[in-house]
Protein backbone atom coordinates (compact mmCIF):
# COMPACT_ATOMS: atom_id res chain seq x y z
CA UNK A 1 12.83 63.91 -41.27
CA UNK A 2 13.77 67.30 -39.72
CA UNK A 3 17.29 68.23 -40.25
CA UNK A 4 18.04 67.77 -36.76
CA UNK A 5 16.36 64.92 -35.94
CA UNK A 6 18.78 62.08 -35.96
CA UNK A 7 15.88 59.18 -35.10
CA UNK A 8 12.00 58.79 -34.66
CA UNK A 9 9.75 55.91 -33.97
CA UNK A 10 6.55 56.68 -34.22
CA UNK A 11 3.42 54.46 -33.00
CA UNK A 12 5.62 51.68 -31.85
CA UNK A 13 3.53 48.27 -30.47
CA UNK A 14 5.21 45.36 -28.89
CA UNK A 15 2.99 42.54 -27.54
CA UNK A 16 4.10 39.16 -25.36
CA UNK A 17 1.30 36.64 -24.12
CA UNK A 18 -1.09 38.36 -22.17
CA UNK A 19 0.91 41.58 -21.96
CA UNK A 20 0.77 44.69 -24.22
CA UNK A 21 4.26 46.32 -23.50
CA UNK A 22 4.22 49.12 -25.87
CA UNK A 23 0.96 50.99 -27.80
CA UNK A 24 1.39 53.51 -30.12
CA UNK A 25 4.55 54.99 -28.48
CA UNK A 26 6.40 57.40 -29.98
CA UNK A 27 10.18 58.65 -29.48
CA UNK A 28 12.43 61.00 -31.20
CA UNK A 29 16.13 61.87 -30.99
CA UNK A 30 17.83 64.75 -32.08
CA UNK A 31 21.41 65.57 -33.10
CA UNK A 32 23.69 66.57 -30.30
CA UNK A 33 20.99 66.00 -27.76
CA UNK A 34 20.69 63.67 -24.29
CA UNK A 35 17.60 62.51 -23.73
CA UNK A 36 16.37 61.02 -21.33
CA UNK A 37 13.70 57.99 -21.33
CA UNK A 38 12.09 57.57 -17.76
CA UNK A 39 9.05 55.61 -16.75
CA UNK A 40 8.67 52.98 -13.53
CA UNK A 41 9.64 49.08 -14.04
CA UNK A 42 7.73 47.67 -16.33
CA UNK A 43 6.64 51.06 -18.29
CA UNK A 44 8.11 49.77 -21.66
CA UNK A 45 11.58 51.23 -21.50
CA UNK A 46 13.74 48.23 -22.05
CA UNK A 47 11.03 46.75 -24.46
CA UNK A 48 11.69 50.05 -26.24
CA UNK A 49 15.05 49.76 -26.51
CA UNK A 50 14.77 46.51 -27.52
CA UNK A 51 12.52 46.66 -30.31
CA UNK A 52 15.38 49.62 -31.46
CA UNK A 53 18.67 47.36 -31.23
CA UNK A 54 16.80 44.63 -32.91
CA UNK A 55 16.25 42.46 -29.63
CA UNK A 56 12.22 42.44 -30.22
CA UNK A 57 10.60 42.78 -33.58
CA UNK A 58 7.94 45.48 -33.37
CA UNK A 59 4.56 44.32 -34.03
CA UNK A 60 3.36 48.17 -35.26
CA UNK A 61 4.64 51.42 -36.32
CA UNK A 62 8.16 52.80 -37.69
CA UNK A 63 11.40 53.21 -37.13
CA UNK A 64 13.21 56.38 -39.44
CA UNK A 65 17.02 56.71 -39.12
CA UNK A 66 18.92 59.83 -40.46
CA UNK A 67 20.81 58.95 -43.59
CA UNK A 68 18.98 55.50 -43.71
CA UNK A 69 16.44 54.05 -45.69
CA UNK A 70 13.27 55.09 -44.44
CA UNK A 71 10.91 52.86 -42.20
CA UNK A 72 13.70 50.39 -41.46
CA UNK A 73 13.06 46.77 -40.26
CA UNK A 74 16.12 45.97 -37.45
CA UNK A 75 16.69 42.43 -37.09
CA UNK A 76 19.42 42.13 -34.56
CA UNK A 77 22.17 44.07 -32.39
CA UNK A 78 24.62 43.56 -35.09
CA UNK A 79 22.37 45.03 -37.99
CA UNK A 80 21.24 47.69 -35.28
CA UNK A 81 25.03 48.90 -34.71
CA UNK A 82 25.66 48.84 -38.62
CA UNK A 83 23.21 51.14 -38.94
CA UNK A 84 25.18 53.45 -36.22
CA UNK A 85 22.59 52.50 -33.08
CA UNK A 86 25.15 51.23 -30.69
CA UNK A 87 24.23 49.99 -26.68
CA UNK A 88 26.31 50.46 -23.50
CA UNK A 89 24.33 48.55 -20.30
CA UNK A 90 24.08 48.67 -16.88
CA UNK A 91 26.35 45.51 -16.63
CA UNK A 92 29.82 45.98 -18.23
CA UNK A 93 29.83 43.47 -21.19
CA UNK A 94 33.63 43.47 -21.61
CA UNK A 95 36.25 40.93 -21.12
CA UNK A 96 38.20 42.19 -17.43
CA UNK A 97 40.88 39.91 -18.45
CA UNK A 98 41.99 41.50 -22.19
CA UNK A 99 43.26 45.05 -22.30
CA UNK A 100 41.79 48.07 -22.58
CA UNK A 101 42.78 48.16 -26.98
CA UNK A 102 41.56 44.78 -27.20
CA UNK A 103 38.49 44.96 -25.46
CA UNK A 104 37.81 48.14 -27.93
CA UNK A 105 38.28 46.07 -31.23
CA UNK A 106 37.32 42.06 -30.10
CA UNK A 107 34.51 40.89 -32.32
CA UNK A 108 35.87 43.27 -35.30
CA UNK A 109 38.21 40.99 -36.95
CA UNK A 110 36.43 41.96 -40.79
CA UNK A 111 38.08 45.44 -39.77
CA UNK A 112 41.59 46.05 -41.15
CA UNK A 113 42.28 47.11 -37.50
CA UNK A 114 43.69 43.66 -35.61
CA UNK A 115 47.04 43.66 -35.55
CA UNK A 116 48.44 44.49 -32.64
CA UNK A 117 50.35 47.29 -32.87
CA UNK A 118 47.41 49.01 -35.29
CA UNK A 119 44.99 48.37 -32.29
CA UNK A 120 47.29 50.00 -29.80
CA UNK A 121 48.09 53.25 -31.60
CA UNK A 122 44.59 53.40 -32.86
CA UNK A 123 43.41 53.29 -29.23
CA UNK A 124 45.24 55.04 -27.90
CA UNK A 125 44.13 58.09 -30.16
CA UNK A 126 40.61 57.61 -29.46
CA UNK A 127 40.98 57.33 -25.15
CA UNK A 128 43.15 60.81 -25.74
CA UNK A 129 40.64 62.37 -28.30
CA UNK A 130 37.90 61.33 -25.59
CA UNK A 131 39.77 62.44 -22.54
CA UNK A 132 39.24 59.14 -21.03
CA UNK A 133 41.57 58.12 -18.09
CA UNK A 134 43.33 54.55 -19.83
CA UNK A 135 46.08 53.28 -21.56
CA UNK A 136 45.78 50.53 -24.37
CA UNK A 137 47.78 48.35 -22.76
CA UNK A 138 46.39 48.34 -19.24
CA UNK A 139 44.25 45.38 -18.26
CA UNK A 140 40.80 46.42 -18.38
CA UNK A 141 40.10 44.77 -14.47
CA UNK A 142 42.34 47.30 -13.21
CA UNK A 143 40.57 50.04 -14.33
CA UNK A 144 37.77 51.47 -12.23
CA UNK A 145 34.29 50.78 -13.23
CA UNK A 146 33.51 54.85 -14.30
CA UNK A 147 36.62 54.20 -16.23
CA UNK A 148 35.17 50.56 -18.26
CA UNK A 149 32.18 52.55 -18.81
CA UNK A 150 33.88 54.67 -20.82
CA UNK A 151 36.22 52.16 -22.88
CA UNK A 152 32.61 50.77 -23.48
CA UNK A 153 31.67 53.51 -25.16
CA UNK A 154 34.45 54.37 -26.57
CA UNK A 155 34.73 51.20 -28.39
CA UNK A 156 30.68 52.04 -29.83
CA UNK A 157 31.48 55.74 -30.46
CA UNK A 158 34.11 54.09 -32.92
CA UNK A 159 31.78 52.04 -34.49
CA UNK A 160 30.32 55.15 -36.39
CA UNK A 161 27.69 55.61 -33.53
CA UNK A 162 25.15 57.83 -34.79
CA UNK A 163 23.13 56.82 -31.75
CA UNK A 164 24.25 55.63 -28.68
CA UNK A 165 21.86 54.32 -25.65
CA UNK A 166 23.21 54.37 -22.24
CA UNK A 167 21.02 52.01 -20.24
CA UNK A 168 21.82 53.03 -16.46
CA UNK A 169 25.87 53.71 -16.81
CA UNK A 170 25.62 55.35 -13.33
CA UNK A 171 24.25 52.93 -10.90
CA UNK A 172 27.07 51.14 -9.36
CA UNK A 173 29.53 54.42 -9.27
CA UNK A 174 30.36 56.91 -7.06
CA UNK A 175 29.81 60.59 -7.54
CA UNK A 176 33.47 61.45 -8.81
CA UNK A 177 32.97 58.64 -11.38
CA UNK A 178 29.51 59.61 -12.20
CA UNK A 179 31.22 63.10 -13.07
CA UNK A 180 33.20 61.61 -15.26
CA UNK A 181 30.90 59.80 -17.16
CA UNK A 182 28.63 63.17 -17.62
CA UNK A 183 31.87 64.87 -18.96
CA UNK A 184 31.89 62.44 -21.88
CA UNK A 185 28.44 62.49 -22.48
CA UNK A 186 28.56 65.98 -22.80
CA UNK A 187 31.89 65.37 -24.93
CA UNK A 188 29.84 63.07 -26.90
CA UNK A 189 26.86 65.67 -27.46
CA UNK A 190 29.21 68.51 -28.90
CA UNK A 191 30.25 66.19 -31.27
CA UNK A 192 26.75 65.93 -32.66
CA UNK A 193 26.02 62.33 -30.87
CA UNK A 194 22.39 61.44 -29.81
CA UNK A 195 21.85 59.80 -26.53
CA UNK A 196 19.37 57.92 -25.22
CA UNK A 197 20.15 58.00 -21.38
CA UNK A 198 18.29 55.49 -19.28
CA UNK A 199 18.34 56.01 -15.73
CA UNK A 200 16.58 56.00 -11.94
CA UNK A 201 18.48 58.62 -10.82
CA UNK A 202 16.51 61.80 -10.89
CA UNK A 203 19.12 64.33 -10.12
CA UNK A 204 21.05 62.97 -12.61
CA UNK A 205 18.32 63.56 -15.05
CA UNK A 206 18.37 67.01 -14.30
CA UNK A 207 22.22 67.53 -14.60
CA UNK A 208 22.62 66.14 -17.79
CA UNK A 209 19.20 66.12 -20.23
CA UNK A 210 18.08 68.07 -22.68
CA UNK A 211 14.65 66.24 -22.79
CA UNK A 212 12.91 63.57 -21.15
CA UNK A 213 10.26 61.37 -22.86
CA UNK A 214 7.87 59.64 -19.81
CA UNK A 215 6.88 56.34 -21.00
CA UNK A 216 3.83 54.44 -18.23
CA UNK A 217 2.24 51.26 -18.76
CA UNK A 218 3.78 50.59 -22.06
CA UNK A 219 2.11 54.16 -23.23
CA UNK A 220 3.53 57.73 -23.87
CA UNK A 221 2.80 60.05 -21.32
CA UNK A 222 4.47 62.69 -22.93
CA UNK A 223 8.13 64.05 -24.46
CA UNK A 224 9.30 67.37 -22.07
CA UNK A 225 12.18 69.92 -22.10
CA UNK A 226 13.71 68.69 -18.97
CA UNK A 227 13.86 72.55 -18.09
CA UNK A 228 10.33 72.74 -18.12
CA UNK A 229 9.59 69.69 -16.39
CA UNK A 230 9.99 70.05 -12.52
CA UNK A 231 11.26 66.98 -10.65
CA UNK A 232 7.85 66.41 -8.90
CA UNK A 233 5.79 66.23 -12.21
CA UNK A 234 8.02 64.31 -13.57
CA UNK A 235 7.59 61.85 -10.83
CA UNK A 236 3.84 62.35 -11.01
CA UNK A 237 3.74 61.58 -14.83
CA UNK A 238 5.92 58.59 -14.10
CA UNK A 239 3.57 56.77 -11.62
CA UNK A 240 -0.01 58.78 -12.34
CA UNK A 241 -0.65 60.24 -9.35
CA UNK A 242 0.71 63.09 -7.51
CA UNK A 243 3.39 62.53 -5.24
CA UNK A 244 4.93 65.53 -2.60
CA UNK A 245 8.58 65.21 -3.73
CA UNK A 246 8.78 62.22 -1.58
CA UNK A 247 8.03 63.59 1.49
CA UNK A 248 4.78 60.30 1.83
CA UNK A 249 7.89 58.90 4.27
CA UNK A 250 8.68 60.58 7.43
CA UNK A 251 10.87 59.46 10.03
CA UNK A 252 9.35 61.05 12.96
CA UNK A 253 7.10 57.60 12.16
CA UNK A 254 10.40 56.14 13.12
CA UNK A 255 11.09 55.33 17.21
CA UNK A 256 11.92 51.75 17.18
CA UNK A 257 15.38 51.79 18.63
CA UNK A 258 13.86 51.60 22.56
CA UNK A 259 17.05 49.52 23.80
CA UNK A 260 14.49 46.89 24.47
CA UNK A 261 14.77 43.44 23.31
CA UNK A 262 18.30 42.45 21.33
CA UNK A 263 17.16 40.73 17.88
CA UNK A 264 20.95 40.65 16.95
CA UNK A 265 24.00 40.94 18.63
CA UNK A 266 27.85 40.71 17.11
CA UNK A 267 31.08 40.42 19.04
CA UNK A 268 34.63 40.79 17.52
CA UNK A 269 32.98 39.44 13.67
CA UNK A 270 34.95 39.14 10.97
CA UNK A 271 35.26 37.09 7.67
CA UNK A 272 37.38 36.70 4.43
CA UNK A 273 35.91 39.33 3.05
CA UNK A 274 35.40 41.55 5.88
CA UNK A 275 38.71 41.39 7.90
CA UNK A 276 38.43 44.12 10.73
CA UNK A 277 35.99 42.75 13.49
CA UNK A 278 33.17 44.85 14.36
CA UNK A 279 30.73 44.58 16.58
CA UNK A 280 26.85 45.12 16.23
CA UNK A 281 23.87 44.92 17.71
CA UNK A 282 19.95 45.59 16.86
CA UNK A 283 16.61 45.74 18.40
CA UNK A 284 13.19 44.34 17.45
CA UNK A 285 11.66 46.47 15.42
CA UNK A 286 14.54 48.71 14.74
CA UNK A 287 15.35 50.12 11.18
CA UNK A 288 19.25 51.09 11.18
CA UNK A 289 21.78 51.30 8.21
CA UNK A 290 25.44 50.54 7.56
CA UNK A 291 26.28 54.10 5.46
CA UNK A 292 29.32 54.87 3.57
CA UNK A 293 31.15 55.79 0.48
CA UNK A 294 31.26 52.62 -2.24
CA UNK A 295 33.92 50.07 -0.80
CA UNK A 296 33.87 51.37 2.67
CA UNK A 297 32.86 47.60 3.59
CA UNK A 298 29.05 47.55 4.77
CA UNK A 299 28.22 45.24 2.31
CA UNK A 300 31.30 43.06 3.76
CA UNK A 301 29.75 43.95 7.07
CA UNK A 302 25.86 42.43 6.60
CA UNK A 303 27.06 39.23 4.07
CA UNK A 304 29.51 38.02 7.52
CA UNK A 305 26.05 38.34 9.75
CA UNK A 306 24.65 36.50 6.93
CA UNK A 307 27.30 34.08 6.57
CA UNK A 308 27.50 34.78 3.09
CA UNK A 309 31.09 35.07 3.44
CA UNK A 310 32.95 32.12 5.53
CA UNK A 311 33.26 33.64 8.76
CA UNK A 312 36.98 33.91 10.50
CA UNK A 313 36.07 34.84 14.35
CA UNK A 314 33.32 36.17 16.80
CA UNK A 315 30.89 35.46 18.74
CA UNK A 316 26.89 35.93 17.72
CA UNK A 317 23.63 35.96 20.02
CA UNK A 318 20.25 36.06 18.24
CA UNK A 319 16.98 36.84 20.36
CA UNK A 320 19.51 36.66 23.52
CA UNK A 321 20.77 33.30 22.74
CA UNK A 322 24.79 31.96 21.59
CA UNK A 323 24.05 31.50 18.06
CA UNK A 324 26.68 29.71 15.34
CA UNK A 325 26.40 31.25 11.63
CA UNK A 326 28.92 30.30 9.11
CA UNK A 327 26.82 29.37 6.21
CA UNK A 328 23.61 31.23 5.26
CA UNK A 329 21.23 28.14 5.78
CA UNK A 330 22.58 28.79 9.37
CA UNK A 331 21.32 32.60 9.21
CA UNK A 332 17.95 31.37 8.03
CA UNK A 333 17.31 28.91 10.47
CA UNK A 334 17.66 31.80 13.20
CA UNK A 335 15.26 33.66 10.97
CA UNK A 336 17.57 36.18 9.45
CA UNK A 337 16.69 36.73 5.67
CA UNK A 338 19.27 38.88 3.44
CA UNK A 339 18.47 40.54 0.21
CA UNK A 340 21.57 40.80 -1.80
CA UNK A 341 23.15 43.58 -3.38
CA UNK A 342 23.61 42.42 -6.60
CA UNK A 343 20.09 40.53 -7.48
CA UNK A 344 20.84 39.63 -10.92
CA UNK A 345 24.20 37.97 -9.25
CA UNK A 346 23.16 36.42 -5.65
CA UNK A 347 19.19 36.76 -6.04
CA UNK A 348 17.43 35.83 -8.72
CA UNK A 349 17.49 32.38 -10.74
CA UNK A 350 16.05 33.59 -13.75
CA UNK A 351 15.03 30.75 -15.84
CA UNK A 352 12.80 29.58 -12.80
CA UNK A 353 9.31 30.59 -12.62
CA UNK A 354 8.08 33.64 -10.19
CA UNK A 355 6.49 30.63 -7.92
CA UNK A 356 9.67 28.79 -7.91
CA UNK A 357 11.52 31.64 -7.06
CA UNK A 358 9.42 32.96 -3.96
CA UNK A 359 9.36 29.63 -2.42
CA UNK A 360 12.91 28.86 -2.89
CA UNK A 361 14.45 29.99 0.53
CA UNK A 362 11.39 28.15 2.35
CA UNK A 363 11.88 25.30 0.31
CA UNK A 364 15.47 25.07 1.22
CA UNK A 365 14.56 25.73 5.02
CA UNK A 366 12.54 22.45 5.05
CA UNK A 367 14.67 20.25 2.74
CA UNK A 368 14.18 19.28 -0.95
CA UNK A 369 13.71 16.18 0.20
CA UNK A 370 10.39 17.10 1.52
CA UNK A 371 9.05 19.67 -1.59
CA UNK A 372 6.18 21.50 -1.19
CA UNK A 373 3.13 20.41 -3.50
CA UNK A 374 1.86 22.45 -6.08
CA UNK A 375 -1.01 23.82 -4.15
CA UNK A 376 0.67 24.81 -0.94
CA UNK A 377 3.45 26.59 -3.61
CA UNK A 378 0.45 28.50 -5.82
CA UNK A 379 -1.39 29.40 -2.26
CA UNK A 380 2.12 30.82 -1.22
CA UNK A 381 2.60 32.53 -4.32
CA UNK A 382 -0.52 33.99 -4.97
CA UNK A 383 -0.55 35.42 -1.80
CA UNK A 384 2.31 38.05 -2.02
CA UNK A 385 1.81 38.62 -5.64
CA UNK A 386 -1.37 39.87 -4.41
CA UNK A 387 0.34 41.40 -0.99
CA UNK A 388 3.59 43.30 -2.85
CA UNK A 389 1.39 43.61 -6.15
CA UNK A 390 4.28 42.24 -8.26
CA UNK A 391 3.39 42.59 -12.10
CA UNK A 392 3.68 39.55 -13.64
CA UNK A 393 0.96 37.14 -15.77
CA UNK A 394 0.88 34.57 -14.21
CA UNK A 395 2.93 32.81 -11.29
CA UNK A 396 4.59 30.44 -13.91
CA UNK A 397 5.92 33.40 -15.48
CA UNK A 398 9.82 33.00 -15.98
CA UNK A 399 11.51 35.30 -13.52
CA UNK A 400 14.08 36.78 -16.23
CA UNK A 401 10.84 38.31 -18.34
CA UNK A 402 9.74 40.84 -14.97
CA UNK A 403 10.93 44.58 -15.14
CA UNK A 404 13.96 44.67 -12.12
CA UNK A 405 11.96 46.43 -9.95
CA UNK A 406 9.11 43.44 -9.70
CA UNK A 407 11.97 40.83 -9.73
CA UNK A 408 13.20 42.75 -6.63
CA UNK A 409 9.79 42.52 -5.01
CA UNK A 410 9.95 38.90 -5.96
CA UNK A 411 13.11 38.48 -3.77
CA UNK A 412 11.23 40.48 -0.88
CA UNK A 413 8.19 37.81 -1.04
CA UNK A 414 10.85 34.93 -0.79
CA UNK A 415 12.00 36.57 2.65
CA UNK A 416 9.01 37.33 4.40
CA UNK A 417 7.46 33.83 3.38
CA UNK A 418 10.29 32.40 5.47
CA UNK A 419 8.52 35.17 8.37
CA UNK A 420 11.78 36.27 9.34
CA UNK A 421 12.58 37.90 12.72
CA UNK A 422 15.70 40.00 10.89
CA UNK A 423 15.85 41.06 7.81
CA UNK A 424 18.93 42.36 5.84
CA UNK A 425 18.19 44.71 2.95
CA UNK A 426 21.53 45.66 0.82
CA UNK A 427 20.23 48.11 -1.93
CA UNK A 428 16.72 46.74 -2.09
CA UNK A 429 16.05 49.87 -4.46
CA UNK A 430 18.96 50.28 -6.88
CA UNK A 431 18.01 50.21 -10.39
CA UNK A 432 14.55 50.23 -10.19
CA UNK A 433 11.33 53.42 -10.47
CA UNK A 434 10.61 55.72 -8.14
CA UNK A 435 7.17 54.18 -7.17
CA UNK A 436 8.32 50.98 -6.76
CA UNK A 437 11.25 52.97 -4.03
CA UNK A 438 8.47 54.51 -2.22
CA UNK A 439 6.26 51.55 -2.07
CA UNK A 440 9.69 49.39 -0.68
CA UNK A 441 10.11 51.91 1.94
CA UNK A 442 7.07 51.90 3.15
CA UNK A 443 6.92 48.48 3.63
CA UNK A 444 10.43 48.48 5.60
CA UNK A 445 8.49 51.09 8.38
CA UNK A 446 5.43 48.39 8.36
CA UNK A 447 7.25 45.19 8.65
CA UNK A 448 9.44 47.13 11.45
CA UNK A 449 5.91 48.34 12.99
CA UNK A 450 5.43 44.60 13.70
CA UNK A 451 8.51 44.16 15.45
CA UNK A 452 10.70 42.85 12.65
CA UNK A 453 14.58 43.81 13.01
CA UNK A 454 15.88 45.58 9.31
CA UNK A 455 18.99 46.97 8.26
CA UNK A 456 18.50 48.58 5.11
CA UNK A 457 21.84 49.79 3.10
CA UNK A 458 21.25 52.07 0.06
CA UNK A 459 23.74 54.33 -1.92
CA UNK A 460 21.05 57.38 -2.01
CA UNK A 461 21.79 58.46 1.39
CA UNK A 462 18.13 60.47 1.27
CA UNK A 463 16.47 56.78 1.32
CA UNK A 464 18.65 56.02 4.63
CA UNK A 465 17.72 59.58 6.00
CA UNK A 466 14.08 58.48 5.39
CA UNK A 467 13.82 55.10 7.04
CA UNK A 468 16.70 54.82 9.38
CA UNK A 469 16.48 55.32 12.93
CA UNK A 470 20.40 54.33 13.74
CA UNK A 471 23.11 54.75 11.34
CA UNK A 472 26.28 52.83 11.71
CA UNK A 473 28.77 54.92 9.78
CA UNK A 474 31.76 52.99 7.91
CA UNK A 475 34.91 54.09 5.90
CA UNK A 476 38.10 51.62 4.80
CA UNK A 477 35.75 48.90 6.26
CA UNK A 478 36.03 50.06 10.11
CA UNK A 479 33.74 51.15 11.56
CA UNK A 480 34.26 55.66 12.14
CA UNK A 481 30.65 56.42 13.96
CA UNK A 482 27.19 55.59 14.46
CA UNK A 483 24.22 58.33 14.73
CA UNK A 484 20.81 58.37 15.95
CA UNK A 485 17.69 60.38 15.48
CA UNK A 486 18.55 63.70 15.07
CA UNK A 487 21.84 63.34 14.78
CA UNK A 488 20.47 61.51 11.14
CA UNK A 489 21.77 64.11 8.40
CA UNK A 490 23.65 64.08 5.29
CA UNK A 491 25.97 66.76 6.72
CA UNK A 492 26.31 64.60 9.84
CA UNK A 493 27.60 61.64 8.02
CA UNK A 494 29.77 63.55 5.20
CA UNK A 495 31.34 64.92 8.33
CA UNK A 496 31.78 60.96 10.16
CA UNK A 497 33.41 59.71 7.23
CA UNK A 498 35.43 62.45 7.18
CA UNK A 499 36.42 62.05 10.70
CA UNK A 500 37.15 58.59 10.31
CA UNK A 501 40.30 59.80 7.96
CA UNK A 502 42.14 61.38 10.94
């Protein structure tokens, strides 16, 4: 191996029945280097990783690991972070209810390092070598989540971490916390760390990379220097085709808000969760937004119209009509449908089939007394497979073996089986490719073309900008503003939010 190439797997192969997830792929990491790995849903990345920490076996190729034994064979996470290849996901795998120096060393009790005071003072040396905002005695649920990132990977940088893999730290943090997390990285790379940084973010890819490897349809496209790789060929290598930076959605298509017909209307509404009443009101075939910084409340906001949350007071019309929605099987009977904000949480039942999971919500509609054979379900299922082209091999696929961005579309296909007259969208595109973003918000503008009713919440305020018409701005869970068509800019609702603070 090159002196500064820390790892390299070269003509990788992974198959499952009736899908080949990886041919011949090849990646390589280099000392003191972030690199990114990119690629839609679906394009191999986790299967990747996998096959790296010892998840997967690899079917083909190798796997060469600086100051290893060549062409090593990983057999599981454990062996993987022996060898110095250590994992920090999306969701925070710590314990909230330990502190921060015990949550650093649980599950290392062969380590001369348990006793409690050893723990502490170790620790505490590493968070202050690090620069990382904690103390070792502080309950890890009171720290932010930026800040349990970073105790995550503090706790695998002190595992020896030759490599460490960051699959999607960023996507449930604000920009000050993303900062933060980009200062350690960086930290991390000037101490000769290699990272594999897995994310949908594409600005963030440019901020922090040194490379980017594109991975599509389980196949190297290519490994780039991110400097020479401009954001719209990346996003063209990622999905195959060319793509304008984007700009396929524009929202002069927009003009639904015609103060016509009321879809939805809210007086005084509150719940536990969301205790300032607001009101609210949309119109068929209007695409508005609840917009804000993280914990502003919109979220609250669309789970009380949901009845998601129990419901404390107001009053709610649908189509004109009093209307009485305290449980969600309440909302769905007025033909509101709600896509959650945390899928893997709310959403999804993962074990289930893709079948079973599309007709769920029309299932529960008509009563499980009364189930659906297996024809009508296939005919159902089939058909918006077919319609949002989810990429799965067969219906009676488990749901917990798609890529996130086809269980999301799975999730869509429940709703609009159910036909639903409003539909609530709460980050319909977080976590998953940029393809699979484009093709989501085009289908928002359709299904609002035929007179459905959407509010559509996403933290990449350029995805609001694109396929809002109304924006109902929101900060410490009040409501500060709402704008309209032009009035529809980033600077606009900075400056609302701002506002709001006086």
């Amino acid at each position: 191996m090159q002196n500064d190439v820390i790892l390299s797997m070269r003509k990788i192969s992974k198959a499952f029945p009736g899908v080949q997830a990886l041919q011949d792929v090849d990646f390589t990491l280099r000392k003191g280097e972030i690199h990114a790995l990119m690629g839609e849903n679906g394009a191999g990345k986790s299967t990747l990783i996998k096959v790296l920490t010892g998840v997967y076996e690899k079917d083909a190729g190798r796997i060469d690991l600086a100051g290893v034994r060549e062409d090593i064979v990983i057999k599981s996470p454990q062996e993987a972070q022996e060898l110095g290849i250590s994992t920090v996901y999306q969701e925070i795998t710590l314990c909230p209810n330990l502190t921060v120096a015990e949550n650093m060393y649980i599950g290392r009790e062969k380590d001369t390092l348990v006793h409690w005071k050893q723990m502490v003072r170790q620790s505490g040396g590493i968070l202050e070598n690090l620069g990382i905002p904690a103390r070792p005695k502080q309950q890890l649920a009171s720290c932010s989540l930026a800040v349990q990132q970073m105790v995550a990977i503090a706790r695998a940088i002190d595992m020896d971490c030759k490599v460490l893999i960051l699959d999607e730290p960023t996507s449930s943090l604000d920009e000050k916390e993303v900062a933060m997390i980009f200062d350690l990285m960086r930290d991390l790379k000037a101490r000769g760390v290699g990272i594999l940084f897995v994310t949908h973010f594409l600005e963030q890819v440019y901020k922090v990379s040194d490379r980017i490897t594109v991975l599509r349809n389980g196949e190297l496209v290519g490994e780039y220097k991110t400097e020479d790789l401009p954001q719209v060929e990346l996003v063209a290598r990622m999905i195959g085709k060319k793509l304008d930076d984007l700009s396929v959605i524009h929202r002069k298509e927009i003009s639904y808000d015609n103060g016509g017909t009321t879809a939805y209307e809210a007086a005084d509404l509150s719940s536990d969760a969301c205790p300032n009443p607001f009101s609210f009101r949309i119109s068929k075939g209007e695409v508005n937004g609840f917009t804000g910084l993280l914990g502003s409340g919109r979220s609250e906001c669309v789970r009380a119209i949901f009845g998601a949350d129990k419901v404390s007071s107001g009053k709610v019309a649908v189509q004109g009509k009093p209307a009485r929605i305290h449980k969600p099987k309440d909302a769905m009977k007025n033909g509101i449908g709600y896509l959650p904000e945390d899928r893997k949480v709310d959403g999804i039942i993962d074990d289930l089939s893709v079948r079973e999971n599309i007709i769920l919500a029309l299932q529960v509609m008509r009563g499980f007394f009364k189930p659906y054979s297996r024809a009508e379900a296939e005919a159902f299922a089939d058909e918006y497979i077919k319609a949002l082209d989810i990429k799965t091999a067969s219906a009676d696929t488990p749901l917990k073996s798609l890529s996130g961005g086809n269980q999301q579309k799975v999730i869509l296909a429940r709703w609009l089986l159910t036909h639903p007259q409003y539909l609530i969208l709460d980050e319909p595109t977080r976590g998953i490719d940029i393809g699979t973003k484009v093709e989501i918000q085009k289908l928002v503008l359709k299904l609002a073309q035929e007179g459905v009713s959407i509010t559509f919440i996403s933290s990449e305020i350029e995805e609001m900008l694109r396929t809002c018409s109304r924006l109902i701005v929101m900060r410490d869970r009040n409501i500060v503003g709402e704008l309209r068509g032009s009035e529809i800019t980033q600077d606009n609702v900075m400056q609302t939010i701002a506002k709001g603070a006086e």
